[in-house]
Protein backbone atom coordinates (compact mmCIF):
# COMPACT_ATOMS: atom_id res chain seq x y z
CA UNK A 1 -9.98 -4.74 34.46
CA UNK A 2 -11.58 -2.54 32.06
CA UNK A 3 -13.27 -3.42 28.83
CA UNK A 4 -10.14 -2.33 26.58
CA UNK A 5 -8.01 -3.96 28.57
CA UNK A 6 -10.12 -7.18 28.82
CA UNK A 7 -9.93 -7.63 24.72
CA UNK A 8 -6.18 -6.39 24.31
CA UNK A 9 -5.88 -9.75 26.25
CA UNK A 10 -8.52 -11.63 24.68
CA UNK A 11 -6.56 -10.62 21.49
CA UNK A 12 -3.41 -12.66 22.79
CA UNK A 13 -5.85 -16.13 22.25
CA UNK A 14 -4.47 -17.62 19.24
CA UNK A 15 -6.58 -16.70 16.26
CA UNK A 16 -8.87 -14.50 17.84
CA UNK A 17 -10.67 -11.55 16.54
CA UNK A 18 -12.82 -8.89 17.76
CA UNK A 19 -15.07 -6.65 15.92
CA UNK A 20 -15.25 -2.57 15.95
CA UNK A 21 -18.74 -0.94 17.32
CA UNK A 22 -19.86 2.52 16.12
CA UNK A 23 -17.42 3.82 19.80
CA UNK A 24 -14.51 1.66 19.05
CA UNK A 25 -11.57 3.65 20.41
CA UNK A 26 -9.74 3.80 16.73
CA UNK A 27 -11.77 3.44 14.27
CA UNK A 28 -15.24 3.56 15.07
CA UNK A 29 -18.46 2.24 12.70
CA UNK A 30 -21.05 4.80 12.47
CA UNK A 31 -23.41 2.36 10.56
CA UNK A 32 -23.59 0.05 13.82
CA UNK A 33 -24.90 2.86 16.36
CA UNK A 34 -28.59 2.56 14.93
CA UNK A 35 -28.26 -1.20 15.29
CA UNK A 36 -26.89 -1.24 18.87
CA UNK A 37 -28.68 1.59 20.02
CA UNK A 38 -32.43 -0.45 18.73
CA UNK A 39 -30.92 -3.66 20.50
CA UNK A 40 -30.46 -1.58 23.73
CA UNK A 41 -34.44 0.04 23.71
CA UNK A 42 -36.21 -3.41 22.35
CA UNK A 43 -33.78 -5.19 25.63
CA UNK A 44 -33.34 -2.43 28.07
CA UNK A 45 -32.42 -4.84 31.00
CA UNK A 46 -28.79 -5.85 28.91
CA UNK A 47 -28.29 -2.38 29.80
CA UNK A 48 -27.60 -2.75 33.83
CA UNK A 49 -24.53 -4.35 32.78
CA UNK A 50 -22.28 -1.12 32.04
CA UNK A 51 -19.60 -3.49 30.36
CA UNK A 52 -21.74 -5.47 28.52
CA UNK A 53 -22.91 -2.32 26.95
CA UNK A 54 -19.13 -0.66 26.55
CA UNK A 55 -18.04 -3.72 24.65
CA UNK A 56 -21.21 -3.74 22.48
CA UNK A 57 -20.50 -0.19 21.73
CA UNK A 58 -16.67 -0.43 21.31
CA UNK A 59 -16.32 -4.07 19.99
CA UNK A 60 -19.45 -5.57 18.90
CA UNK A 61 -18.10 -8.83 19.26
CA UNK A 62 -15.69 -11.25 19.37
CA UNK A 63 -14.69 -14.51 17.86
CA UNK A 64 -11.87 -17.01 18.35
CA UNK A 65 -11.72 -20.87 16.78
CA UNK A 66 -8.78 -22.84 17.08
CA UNK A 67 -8.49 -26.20 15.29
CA UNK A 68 -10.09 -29.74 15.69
CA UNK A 69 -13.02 -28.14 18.17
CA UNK A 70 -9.79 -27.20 21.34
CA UNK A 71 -12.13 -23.82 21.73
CA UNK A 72 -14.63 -21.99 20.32
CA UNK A 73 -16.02 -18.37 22.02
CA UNK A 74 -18.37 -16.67 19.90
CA UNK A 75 -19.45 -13.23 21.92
CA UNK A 76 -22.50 -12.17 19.72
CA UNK A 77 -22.84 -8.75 18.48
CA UNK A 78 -23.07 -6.86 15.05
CA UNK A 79 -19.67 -6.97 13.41
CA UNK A 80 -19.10 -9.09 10.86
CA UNK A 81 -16.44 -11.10 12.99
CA UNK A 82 -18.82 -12.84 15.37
CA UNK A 83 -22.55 -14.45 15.14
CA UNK A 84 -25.69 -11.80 15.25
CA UNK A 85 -27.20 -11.45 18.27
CA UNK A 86 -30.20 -10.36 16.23
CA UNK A 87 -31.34 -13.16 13.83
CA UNK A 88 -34.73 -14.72 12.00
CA UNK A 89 -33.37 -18.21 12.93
CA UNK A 90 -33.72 -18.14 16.69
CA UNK A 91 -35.77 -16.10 18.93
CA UNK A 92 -33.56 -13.48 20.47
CA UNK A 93 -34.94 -14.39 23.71
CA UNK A 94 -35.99 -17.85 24.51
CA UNK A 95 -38.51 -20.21 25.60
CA UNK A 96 -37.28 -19.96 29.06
CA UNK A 97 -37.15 -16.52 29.27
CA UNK A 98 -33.33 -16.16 28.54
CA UNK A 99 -31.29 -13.66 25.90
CA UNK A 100 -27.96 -15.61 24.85
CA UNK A 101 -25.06 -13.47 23.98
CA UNK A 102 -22.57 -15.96 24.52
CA UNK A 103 -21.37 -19.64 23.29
CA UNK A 104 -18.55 -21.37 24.12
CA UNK A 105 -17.76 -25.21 22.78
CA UNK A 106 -14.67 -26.98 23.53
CA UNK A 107 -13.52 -30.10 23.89
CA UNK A 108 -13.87 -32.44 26.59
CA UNK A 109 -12.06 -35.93 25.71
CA UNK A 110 -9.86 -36.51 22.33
CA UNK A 111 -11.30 -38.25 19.42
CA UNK A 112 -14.57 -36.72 17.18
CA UNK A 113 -17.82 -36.62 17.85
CA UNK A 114 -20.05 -33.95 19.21
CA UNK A 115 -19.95 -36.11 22.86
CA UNK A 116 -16.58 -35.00 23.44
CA UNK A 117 -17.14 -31.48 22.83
CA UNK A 118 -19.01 -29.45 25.80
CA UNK A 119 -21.35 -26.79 24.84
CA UNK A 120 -22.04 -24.05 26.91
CA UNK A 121 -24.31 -20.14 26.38
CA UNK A 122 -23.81 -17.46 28.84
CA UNK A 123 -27.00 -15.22 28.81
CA UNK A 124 -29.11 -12.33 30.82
CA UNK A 125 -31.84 -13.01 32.30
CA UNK A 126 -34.72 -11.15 30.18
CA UNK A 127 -37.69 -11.70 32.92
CA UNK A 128 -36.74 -9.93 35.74
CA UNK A 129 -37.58 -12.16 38.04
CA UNK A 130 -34.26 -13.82 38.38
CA UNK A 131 -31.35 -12.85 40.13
CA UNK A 132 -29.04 -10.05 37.83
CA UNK A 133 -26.42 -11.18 36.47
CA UNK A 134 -24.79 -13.66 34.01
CA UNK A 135 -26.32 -16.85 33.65
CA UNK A 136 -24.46 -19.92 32.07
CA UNK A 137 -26.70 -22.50 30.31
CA UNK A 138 -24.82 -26.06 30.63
CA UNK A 139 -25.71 -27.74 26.90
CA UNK A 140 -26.28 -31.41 27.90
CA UNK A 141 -23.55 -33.80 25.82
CA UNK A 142 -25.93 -36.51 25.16
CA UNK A 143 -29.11 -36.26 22.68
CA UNK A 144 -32.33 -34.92 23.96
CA UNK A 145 -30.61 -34.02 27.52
CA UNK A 146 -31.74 -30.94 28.83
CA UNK A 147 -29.97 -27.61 28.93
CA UNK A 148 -28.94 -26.69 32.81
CA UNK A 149 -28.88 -22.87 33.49
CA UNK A 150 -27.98 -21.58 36.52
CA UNK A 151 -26.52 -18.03 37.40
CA UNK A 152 -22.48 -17.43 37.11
CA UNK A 153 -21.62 -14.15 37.75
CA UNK A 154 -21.93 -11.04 38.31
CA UNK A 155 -20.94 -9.17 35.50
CA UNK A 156 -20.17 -9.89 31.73
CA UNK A 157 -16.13 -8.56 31.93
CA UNK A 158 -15.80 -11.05 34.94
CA UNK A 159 -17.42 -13.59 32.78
CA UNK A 160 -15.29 -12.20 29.91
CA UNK A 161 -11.92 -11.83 32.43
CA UNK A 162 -12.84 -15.98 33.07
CA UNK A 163 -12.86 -16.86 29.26
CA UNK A 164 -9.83 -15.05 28.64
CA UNK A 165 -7.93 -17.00 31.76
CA UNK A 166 -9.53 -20.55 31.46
CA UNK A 167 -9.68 -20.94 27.91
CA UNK A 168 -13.30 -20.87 27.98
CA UNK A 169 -13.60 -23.90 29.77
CA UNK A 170 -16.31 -22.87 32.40
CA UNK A 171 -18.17 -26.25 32.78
């Protein structure tokens, strides 16, 4: 499935929303091109994903949140619908050499608290010394666990196809 495709059915989620990049296929934002276009020089290696890069340049994110913590998929970008993927409060790329575009949270088990709620990111590898692709960094449930990455898939629209058809729940 294409991109388009991909977020006309993302768009049947309950509640969700994506944003409009400066090539969205109807009404396109001219003011997010400089943006998107610094984010691809400054992280060239996002750009060997070809649909990563089409839905950063037609979408520029996506959001959906349904109630009591069931889902959460926050695909970072520049539009005002989703989280930056550019911010002062994190590094872009982290510690372990790993640029997040992705986070997911649902719930595991009924009741509240943040142990019944799996966390997961979905990032590229920024290093080049790991296998390409799309890595998915398992956020450990208890405090002070460890974060488990390991690589997916292939692509971001298979990872994107999977979130649409398993309700983000990729543990």
């Amino acid at each position: 499935m294409d991109v388009h495709s991909l977020v006309d059915k993302f768009l049947e989620l309950a509640d969700a929303e994506v944003g409009q990049g400066p090539k969205h296929p109807t009404n396109p934002i001219p003011e997010l091109e400089a943006p998107t276009d610094e984010f691809f020089e400054k992280y060239p290696f996002v750009c060997k994903d070809t649909g990563y890069v089409e839905f950063l340049n037609s979408y520029s994110g996506a959001y959906v949140i349904w109630p009591d913590d069931q889902l959460m998929i926050d695909i970072f970008g520049f539009s005002e619908v989703s989280s930056p993927i550019i911010t002062d409060e994190y590094p872009v790329i982290d510690d372990k050499g790993y640029l997040t575009f992705c986070s997911v949270l649902f719930r595991v088990k009924p009741g509240g608290g943040v142990e019944n709620i799996q966390t997961l990111g979905f990032a590229f590898d920024a290093t080049s010394q790991r296998k390409s692709g799309v890595y998915r960094q398992l956020v450990g449930r208890e405090p002070g666990s460890p974060t488990k990455t390991d690589w997916y898939c292939a692509t971001f629209l298979e990872l994107f196809s999977e979130l649409i058809d398993k309700r983000g729940r990729l543990a």
